[in-house]
C-alpha atoms as a PDB file:
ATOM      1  CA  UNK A   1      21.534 -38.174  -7.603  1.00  0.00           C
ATOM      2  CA  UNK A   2      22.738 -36.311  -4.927  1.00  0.00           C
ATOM      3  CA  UNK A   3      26.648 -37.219  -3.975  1.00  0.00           C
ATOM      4  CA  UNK A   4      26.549 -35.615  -0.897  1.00  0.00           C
ATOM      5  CA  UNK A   5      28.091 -37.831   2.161  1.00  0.00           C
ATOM      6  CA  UNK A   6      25.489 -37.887   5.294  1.00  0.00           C
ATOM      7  CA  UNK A   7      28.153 -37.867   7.347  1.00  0.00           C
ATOM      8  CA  UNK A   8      29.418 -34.804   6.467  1.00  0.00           C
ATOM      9  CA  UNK A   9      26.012 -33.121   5.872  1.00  0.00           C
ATOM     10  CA  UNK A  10      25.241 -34.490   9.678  1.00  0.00           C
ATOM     11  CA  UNK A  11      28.758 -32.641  10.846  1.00  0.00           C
ATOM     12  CA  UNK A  12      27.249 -29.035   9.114  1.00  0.00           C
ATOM     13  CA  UNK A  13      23.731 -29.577  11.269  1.00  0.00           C
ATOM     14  CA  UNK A  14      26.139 -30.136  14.242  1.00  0.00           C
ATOM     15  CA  UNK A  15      28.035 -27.051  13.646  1.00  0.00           C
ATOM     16  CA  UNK A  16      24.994 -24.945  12.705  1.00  0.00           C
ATOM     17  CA  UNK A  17      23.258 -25.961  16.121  1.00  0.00           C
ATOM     18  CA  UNK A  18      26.322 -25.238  17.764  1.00  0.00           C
ATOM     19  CA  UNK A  19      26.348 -21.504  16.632  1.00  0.00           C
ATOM     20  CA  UNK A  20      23.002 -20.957  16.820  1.00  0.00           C
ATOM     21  CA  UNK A  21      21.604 -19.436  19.994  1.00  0.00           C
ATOM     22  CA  UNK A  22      18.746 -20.629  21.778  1.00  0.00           C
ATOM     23  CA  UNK A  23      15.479 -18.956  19.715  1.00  0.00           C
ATOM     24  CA  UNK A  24      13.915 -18.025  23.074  1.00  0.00           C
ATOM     25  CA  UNK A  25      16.969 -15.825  23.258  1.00  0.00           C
ATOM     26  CA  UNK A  26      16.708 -14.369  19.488  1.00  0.00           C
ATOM     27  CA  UNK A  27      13.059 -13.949  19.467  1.00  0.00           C
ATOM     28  CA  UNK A  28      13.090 -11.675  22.853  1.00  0.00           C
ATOM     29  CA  UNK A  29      15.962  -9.699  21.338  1.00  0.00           C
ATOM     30  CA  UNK A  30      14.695  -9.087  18.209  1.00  0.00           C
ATOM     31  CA  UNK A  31      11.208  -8.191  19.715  1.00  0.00           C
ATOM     32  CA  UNK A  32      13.736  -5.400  22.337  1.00  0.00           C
ATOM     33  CA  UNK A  33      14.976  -4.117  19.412  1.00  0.00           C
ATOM     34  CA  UNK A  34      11.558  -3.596  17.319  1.00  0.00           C
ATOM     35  CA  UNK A  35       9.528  -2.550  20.205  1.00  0.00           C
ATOM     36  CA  UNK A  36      12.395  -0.104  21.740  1.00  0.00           C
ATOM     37  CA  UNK A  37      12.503  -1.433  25.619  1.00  0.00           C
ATOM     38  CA  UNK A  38      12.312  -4.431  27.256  1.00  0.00           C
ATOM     39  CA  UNK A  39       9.052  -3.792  29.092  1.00  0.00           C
ATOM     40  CA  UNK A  40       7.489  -2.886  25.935  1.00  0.00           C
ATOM     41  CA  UNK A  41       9.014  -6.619  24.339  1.00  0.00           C
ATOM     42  CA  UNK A  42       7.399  -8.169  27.132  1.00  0.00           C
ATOM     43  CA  UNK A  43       3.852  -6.778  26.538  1.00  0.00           C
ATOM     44  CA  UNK A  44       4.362  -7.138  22.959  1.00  0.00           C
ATOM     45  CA  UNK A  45       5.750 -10.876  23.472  1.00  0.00           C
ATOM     46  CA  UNK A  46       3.005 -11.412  26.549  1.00  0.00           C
ATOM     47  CA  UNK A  47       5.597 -13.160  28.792  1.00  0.00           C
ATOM     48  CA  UNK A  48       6.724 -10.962  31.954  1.00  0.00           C
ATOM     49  CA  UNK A  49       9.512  -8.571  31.599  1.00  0.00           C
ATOM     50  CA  UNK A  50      12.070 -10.117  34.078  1.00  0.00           C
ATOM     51  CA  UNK A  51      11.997 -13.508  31.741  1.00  0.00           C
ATOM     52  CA  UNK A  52      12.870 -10.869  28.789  1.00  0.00           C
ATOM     53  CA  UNK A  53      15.898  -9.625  30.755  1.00  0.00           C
ATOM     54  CA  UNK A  54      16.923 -12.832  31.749  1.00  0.00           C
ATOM     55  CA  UNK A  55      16.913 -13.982  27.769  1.00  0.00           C
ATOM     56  CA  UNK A  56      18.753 -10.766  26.797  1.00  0.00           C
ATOM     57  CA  UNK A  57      21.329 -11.714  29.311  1.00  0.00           C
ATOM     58  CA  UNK A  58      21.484 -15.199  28.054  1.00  0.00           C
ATOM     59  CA  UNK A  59      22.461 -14.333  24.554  1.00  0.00           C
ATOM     60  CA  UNK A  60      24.964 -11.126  25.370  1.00  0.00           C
ATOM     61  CA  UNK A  61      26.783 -14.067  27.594  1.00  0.00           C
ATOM     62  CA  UNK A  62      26.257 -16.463  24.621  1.00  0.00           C
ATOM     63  CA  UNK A  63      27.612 -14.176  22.196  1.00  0.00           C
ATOM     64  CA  UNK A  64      30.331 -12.638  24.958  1.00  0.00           C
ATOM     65  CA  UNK A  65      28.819  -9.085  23.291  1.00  0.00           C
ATOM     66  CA  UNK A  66      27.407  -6.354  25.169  1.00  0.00           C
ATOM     67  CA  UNK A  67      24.040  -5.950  22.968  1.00  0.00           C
ATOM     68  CA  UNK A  68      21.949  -3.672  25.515  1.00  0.00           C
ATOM     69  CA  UNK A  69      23.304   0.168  26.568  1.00  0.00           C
ATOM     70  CA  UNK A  70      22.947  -0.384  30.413  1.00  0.00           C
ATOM     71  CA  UNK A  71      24.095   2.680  31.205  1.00  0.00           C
ATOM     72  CA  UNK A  72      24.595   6.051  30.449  1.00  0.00           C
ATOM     73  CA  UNK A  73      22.238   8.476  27.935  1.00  0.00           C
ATOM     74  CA  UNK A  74      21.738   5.363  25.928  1.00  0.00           C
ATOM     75  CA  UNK A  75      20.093   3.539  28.944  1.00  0.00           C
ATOM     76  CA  UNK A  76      18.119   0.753  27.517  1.00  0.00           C
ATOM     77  CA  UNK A  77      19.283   0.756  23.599  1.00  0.00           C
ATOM     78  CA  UNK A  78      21.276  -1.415  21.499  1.00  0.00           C
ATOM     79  CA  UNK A  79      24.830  -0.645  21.387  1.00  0.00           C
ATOM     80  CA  UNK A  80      26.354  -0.608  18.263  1.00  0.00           C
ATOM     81  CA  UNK A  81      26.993  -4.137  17.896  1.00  0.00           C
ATOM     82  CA  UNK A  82      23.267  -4.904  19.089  1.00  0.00           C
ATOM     83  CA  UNK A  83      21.679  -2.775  16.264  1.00  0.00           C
ATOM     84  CA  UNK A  84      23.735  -4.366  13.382  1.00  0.00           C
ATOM     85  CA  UNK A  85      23.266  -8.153  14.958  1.00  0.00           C
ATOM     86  CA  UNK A  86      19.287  -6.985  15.493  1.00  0.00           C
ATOM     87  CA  UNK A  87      19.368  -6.134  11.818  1.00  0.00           C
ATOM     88  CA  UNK A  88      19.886  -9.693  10.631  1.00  0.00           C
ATOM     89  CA  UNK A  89      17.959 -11.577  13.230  1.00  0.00           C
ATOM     90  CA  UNK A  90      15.103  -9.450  12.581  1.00  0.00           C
ATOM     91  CA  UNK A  91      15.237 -10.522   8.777  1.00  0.00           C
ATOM     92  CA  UNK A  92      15.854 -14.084   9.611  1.00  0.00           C
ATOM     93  CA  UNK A  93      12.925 -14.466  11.808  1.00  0.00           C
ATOM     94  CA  UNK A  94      10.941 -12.570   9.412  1.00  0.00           C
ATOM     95  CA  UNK A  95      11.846 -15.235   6.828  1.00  0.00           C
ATOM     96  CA  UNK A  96      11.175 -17.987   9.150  1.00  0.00           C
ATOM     97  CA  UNK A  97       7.586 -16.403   9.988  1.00  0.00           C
ATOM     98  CA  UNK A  98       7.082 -16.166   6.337  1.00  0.00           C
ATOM     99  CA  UNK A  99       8.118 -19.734   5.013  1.00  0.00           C
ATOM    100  CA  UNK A 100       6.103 -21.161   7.934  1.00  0.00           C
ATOM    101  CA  UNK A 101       2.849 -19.070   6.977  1.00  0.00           C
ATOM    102  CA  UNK A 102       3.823 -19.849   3.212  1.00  0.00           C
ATOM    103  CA  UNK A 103       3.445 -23.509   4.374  1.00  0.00           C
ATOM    104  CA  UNK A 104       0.508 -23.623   6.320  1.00  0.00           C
ATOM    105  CA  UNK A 105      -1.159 -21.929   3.449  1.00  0.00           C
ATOM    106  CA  UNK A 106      -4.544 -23.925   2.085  1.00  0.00           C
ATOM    107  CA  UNK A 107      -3.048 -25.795  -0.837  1.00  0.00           C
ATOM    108  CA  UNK A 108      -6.726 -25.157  -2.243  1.00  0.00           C
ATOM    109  CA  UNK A 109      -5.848 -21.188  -2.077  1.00  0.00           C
ATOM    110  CA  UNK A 110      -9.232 -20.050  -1.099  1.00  0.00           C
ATOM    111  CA  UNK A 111      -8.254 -17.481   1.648  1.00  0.00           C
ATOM    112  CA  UNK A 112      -7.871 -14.187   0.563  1.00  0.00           C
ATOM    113  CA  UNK A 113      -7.214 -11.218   3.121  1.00  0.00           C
ATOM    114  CA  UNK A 114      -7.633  -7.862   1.789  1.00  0.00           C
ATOM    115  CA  UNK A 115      -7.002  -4.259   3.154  1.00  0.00           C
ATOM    116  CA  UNK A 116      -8.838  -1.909   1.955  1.00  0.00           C
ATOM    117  CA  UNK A 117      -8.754   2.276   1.722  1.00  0.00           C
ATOM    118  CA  UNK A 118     -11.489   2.520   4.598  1.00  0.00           C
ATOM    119  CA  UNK A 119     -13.554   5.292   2.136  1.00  0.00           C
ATOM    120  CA  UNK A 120     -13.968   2.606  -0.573  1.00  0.00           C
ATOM    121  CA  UNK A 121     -14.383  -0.581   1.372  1.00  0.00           C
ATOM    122  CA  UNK A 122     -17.574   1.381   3.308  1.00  0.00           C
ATOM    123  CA  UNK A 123     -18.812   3.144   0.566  1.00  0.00           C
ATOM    124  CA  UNK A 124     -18.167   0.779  -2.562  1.00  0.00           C
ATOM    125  CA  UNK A 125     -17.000  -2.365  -1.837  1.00  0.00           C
ATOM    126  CA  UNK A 126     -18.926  -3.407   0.443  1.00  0.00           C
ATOM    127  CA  UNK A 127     -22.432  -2.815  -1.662  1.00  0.00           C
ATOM    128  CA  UNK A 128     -20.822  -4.886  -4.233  1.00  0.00           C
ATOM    129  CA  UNK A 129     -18.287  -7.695  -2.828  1.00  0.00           C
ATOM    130  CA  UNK A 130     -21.404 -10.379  -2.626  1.00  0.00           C
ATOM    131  CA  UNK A 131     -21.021 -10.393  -6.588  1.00  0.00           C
ATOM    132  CA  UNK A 132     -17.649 -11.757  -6.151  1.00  0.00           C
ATOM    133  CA  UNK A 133     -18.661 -14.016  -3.714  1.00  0.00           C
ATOM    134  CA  UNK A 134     -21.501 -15.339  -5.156  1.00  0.00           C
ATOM    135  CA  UNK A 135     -19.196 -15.723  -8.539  1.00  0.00           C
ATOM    136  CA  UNK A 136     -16.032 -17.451  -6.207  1.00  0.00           C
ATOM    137  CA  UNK A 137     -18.230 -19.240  -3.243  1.00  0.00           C
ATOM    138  CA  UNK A 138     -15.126 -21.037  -2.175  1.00  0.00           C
ATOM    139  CA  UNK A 139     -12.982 -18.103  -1.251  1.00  0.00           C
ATOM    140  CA  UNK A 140     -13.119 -17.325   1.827  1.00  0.00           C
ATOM    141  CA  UNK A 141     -12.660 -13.336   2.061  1.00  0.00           C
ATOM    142  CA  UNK A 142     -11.246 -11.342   5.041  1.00  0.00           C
ATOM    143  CA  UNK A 143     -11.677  -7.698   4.388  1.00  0.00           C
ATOM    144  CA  UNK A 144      -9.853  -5.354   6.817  1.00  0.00           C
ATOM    145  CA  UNK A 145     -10.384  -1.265   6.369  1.00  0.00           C
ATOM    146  CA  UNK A 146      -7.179   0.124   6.647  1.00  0.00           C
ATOM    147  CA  UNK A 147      -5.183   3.606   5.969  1.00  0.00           C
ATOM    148  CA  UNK A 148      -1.893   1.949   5.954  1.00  0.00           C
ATOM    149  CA  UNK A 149      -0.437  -0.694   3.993  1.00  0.00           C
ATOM    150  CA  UNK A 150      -0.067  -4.048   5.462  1.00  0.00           C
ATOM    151  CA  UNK A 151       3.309  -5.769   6.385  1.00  0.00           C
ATOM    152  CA  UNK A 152       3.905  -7.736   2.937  1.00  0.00           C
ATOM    153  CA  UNK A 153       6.708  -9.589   4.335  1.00  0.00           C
ATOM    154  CA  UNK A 154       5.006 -10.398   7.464  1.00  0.00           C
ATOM    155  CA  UNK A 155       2.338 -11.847   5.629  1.00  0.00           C
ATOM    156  CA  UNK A 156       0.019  -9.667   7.441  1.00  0.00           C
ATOM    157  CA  UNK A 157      -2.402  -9.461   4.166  1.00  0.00           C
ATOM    158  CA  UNK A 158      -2.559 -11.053   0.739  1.00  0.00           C
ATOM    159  CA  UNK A 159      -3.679  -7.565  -0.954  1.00  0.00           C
ATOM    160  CA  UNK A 160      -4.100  -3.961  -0.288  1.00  0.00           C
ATOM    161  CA  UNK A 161      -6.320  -1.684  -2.215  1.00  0.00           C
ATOM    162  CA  UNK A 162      -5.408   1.587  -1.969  1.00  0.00           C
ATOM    163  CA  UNK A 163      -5.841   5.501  -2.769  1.00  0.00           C
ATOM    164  CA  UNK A 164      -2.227   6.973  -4.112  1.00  0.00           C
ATOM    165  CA  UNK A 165      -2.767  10.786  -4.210  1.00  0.00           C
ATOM    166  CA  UNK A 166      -0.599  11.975  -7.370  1.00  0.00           C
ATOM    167  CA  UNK A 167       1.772  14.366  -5.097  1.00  0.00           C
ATOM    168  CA  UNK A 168       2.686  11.467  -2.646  1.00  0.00           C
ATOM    169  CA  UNK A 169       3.767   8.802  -5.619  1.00  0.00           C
ATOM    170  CA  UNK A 170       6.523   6.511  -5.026  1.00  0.00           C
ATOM    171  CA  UNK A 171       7.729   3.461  -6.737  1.00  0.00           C
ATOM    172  CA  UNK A 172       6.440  -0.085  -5.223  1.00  0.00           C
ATOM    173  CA  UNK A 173       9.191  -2.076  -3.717  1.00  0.00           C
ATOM    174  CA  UNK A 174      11.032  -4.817  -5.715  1.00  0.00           C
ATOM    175  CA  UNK A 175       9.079  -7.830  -3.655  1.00  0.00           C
ATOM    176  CA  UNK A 176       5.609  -5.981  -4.583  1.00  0.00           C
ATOM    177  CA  UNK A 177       3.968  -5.362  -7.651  1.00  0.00           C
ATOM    178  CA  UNK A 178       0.954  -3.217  -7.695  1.00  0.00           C
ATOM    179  CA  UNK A 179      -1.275  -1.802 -10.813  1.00  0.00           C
ATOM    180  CA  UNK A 180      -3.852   1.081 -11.582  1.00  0.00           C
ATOM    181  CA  UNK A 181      -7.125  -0.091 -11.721  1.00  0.00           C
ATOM    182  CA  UNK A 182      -9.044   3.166 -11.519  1.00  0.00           C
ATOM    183  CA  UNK A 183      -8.137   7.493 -11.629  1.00  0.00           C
ATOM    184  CA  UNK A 184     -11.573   8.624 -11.110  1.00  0.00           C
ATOM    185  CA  UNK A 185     -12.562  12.471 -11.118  1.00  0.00           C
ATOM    186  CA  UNK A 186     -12.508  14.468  -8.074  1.00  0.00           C
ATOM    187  CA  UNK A 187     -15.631  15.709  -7.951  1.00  0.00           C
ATOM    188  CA  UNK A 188     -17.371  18.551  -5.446  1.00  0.00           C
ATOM    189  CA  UNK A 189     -20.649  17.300  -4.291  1.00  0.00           C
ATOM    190  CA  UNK A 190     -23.378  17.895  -1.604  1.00  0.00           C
ATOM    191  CA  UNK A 191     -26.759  17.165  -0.859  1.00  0.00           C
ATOM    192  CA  UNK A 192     -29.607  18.562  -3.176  1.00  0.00           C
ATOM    193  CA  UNK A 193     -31.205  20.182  -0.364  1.00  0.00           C
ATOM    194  CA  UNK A 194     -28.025  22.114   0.206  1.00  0.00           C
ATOM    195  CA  UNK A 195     -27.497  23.051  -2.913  1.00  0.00           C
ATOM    196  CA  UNK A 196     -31.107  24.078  -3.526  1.00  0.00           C
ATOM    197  CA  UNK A 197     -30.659  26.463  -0.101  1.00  0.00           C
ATOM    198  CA  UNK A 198     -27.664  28.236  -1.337  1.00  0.00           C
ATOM    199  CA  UNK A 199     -26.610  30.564  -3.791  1.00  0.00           C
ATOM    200  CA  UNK A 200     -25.712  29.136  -7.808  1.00  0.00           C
ATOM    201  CA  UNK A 201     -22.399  28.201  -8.237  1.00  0.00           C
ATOM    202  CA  UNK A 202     -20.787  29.896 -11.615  1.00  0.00           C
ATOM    203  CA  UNK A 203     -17.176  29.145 -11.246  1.00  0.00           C
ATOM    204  CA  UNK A 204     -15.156  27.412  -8.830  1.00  0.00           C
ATOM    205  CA  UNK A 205     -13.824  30.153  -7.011  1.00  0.00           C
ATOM    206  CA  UNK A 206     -17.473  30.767  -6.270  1.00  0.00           C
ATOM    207  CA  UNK A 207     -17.125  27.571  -3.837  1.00  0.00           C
ATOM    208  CA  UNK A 208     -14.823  29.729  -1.332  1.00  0.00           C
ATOM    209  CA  UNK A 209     -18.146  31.313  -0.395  1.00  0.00           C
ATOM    210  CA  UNK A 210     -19.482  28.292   0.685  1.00  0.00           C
ATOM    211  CA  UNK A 211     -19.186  25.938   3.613  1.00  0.00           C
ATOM    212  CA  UNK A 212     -16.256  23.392   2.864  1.00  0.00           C
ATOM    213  CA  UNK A 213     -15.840  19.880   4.448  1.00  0.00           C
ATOM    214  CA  UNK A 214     -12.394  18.954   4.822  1.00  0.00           C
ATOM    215  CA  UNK A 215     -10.479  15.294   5.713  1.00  0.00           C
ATOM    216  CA  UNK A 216      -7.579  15.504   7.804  1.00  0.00           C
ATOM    217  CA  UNK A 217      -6.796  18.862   6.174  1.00  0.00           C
ATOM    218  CA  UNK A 218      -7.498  21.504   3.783  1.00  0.00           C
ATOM    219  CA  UNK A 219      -4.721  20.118   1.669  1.00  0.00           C
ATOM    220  CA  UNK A 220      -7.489  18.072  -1.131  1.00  0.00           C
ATOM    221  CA  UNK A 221      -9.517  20.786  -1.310  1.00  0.00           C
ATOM    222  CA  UNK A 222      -6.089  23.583  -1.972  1.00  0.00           C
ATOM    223  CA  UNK A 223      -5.219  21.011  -4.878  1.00  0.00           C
ATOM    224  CA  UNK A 224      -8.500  20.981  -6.387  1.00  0.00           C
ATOM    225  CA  UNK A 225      -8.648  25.053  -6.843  1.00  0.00           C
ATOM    226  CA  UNK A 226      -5.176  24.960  -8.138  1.00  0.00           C
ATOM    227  CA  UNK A 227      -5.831  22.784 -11.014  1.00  0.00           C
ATOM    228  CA  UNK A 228      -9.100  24.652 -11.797  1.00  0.00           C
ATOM    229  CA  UNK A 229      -6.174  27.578 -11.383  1.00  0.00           C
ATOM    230  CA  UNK A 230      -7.494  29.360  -8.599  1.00  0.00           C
ATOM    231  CA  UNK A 231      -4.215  29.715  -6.166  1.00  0.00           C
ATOM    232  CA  UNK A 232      -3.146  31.896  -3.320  1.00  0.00           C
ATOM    233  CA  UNK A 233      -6.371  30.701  -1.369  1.00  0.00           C
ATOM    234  CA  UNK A 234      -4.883  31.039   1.894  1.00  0.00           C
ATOM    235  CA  UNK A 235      -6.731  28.952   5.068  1.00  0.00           C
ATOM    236  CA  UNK A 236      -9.732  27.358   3.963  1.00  0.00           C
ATOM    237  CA  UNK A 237     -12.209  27.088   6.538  1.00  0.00           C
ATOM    238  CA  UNK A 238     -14.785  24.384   7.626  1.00  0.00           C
ATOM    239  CA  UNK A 239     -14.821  21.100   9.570  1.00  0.00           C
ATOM    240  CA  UNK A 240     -12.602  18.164   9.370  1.00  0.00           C
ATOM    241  CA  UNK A 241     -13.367  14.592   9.232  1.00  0.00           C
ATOM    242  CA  UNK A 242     -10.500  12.804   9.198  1.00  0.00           C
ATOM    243  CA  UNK A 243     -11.684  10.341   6.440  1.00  0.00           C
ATOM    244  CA  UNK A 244     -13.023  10.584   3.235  1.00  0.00           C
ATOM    245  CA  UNK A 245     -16.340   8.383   3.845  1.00  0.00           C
ATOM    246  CA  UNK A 246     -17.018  10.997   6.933  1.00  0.00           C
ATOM    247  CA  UNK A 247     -17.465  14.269   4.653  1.00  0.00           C
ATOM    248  CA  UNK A 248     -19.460  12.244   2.124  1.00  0.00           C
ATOM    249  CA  UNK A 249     -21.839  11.129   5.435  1.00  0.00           C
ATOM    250  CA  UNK A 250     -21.652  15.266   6.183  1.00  0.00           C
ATOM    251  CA  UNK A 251     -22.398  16.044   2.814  1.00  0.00           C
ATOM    252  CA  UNK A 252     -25.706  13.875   2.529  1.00  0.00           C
ATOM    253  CA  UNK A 253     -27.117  15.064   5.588  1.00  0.00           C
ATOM    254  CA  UNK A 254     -26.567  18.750   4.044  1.00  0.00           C
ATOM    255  CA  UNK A 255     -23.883  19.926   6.385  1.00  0.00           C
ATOM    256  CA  UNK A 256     -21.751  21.418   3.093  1.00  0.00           C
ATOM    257  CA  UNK A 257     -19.448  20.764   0.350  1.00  0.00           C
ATOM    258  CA  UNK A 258     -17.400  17.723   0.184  1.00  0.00           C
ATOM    259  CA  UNK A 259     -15.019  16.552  -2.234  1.00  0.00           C
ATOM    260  CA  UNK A 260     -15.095  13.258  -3.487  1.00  0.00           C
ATOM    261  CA  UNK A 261     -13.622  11.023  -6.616  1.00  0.00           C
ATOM    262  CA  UNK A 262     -16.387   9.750  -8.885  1.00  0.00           C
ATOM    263  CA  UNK A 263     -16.060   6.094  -8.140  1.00  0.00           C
ATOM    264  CA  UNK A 264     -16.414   6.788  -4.035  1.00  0.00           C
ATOM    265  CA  UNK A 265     -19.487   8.551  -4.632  1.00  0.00           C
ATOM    266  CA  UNK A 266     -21.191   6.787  -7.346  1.00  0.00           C
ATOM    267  CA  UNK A 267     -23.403   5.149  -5.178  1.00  0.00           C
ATOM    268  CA  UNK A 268     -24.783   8.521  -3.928  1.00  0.00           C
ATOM    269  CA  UNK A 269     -24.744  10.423  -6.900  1.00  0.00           C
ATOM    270  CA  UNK A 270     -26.809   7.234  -8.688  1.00  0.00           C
ATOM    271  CA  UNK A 271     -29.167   7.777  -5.865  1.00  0.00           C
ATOM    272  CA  UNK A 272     -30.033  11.352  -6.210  1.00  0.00           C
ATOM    273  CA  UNK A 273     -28.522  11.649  -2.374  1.00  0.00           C
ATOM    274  CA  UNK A 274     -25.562  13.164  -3.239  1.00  0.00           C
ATOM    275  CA  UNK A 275     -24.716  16.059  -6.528  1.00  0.00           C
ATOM    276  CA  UNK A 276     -21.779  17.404  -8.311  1.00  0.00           C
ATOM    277  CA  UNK A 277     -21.920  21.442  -7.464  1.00  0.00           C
ATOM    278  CA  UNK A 278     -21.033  23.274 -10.675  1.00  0.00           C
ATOM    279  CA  UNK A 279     -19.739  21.993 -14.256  1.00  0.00           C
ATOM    280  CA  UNK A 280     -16.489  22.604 -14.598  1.00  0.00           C
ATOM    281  CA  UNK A 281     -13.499  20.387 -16.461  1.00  0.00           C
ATOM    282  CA  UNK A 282     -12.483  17.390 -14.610  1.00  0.00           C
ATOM    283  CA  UNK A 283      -9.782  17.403 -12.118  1.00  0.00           C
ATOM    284  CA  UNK A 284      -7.601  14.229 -11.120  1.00  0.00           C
ATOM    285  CA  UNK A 285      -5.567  14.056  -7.979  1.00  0.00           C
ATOM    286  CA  UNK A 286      -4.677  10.240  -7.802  1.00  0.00           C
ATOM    287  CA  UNK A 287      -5.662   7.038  -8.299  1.00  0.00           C
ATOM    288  CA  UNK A 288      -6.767   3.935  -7.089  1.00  0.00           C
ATOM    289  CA  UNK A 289      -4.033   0.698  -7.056  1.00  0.00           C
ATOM    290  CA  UNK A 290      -4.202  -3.001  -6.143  1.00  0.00           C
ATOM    291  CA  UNK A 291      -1.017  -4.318  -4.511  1.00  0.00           C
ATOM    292  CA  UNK A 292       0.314  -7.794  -3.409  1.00  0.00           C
ATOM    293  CA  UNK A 293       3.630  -9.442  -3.306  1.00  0.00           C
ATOM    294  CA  UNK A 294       5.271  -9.954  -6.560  1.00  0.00           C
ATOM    295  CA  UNK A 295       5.255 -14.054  -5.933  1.00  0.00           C
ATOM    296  CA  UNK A 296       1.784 -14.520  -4.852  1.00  0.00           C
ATOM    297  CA  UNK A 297       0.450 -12.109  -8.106  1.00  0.00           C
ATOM    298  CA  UNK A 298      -0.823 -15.395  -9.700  1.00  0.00           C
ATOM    299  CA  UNK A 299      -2.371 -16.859  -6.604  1.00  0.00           C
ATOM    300  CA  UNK A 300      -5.940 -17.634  -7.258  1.00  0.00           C
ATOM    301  CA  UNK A 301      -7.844 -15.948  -5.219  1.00  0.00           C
ATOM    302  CA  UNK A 302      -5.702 -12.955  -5.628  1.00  0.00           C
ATOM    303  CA  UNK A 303      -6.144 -13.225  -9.401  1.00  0.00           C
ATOM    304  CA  UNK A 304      -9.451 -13.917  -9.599  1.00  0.00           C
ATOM    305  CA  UNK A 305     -10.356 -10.987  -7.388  1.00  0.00           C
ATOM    306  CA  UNK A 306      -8.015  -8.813  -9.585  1.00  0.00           C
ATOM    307  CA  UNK A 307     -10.128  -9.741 -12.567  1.00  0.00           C
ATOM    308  CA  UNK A 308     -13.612  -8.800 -10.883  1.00  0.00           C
ATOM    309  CA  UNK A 309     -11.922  -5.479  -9.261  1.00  0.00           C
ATOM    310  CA  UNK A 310     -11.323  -4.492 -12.905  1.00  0.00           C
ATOM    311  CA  UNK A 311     -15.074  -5.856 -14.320  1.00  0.00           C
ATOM    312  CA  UNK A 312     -17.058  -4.421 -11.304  1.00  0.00           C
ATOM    313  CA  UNK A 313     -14.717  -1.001 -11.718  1.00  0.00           C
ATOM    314  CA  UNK A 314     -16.041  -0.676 -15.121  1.00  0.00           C
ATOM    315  CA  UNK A 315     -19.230  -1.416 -14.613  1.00  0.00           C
ATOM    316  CA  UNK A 316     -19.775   1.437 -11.899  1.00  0.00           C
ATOM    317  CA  UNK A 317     -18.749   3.859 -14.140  1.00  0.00           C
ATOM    318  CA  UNK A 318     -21.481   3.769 -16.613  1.00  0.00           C
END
């Protein structure tokens, strides 16, 4: 039994409330700091930027600190004081956010939000997510394409599945835990028209010669000769796509060679639509990984999608 005296606990709540600014204040402080102005706060918090002022003014008279730079080259940042103070209100609210959304949760656990490496989510998932479905009809599954990974502590998704290319590895962060679940080849491949209408292809230098389709850069395609040890390749020419799922659209309507990892083209190559060009060793530049926050790893629906990932994985390569 708890020996703790309600009056006493009743004083604490007193004193908390009394040093505790109004959260109007906090929230259009913190939301200065994130967004770097106050007009941008405002847009950002959708109330006009005169209230946001008025807030900010509230709390530096609250606090008796100067938390804005009003004048000077700093016109409109936090002083010094501001930027340490926004450093701990922005955590706190985070954590309030985040105990609120843990809260509201469906005890039932049957949401499941998922970002997904645009490529695979268009060109994979997408053909084969129904399975799941049809395996866990009372999940309800929000799948968002997305480059980026999603604000974990913000709650902004319950898992990301995402391309790590080898090069740009870096260790998770304590609060997330994150596995393999596939390193497919990298494979060149274009359409068999294309490949019919151009010369044979003997050795993978041989693919200089030819038209190239490129993401956001030529940086894929330099890594892929340098493992098959063709280096000093200078500027590789041909169009870029900005996306991985774009060149393997180019590619099937014959427009040139794109490179793509086994399990993004499967689909196509299965279909006769797409080819590999050449036979040379296999080359691996990354890897597939499914991420979520180290305390919701268990959850449910996060687990039971987990488990098909892995199945359906496996079955695509055969």
């Amino acid at each position: 039994m708890s020996t703790t005296d309600p009056t006493d606990r009743a004083r604490v709540i007193r004193a908390q409330r009394a040093t505790t600014p109004p959260f109007a204040a906090l929230r259009a402080f913190e939301a200065v700091g994130s967004c770097g102005g106050i007009r941008r706060a405002a847009a950002a918090l959708s109330i006009d930027h005169a209230a946001v002022s008025r807030h900010l003014y509230a709390l530096e008279q609250w606090t008796g600190m100067a938390l804005i730079d009003r004048g000077g080259a700093g016109h409109g940042n936090l002083t010094e004081q501001g930027r340490a103070y926004h450093t701990r209100i922005s955590a706190a609210l985070a954590e309030i956010a985040l105990a609120t959304q843990d809260l509201m949760r469906r005890d039932d656990d049957v949401l499941l939000r998922l970002w997904v490496a645009p490529g695979l989510a268009s060109e994979w998932l997408s053909g084969r997510v129904g399975e799941f479905m049809n395996d866990h009809p009372s999940v309800e599954l929000e799948l968002q394409p997305s480059d980026t990974p999603p604000a974990f502590a913000a709650n902004e998704a319950d898992a990301y599945l995402h391309y790590i290319i080898d090069v740009h590895r870096e260790e998770p962060l304590a609060a997330l835990r994150s596995i393999e679940v596939a390193r497919p080849a990298v494979l060149a491949v274009a359409s068999p028209a294309f490949i019919a209408g151009t010369p044979a292809v003997s050795t993978p230098a041989d693919l200089l010669e030819r038209t190239l389709l490129h993401e956001a850069s030529n940086d894929q395609w330099r890594r892929w000769f340098d493992q098959h040890g063709v280096t000093d390749v200078g500027e590789i020419p041909g169009p870029k796509f900005w996306q991985g799922h774009l060149t393997l659209a180019a590619a099937r309507k014959g427009q040139g060679i794109a490179l793509a990892n086994a399990l993004l083209a499967s689909d196509d190559l299965a279909s006769g639509r797409l080819a590999v060009v050449g036979s040379f060793p296999d080359v691996f530049l990354g890897s597939y990984n499914f991420t979520t926050r180290r305390d919701n790893w268990r959850a449910t629906a996060i687990a039971a999608f987990r488990r098909w990932l892995e199945n359906a994985i496996i079955r695509s390569a055969r």
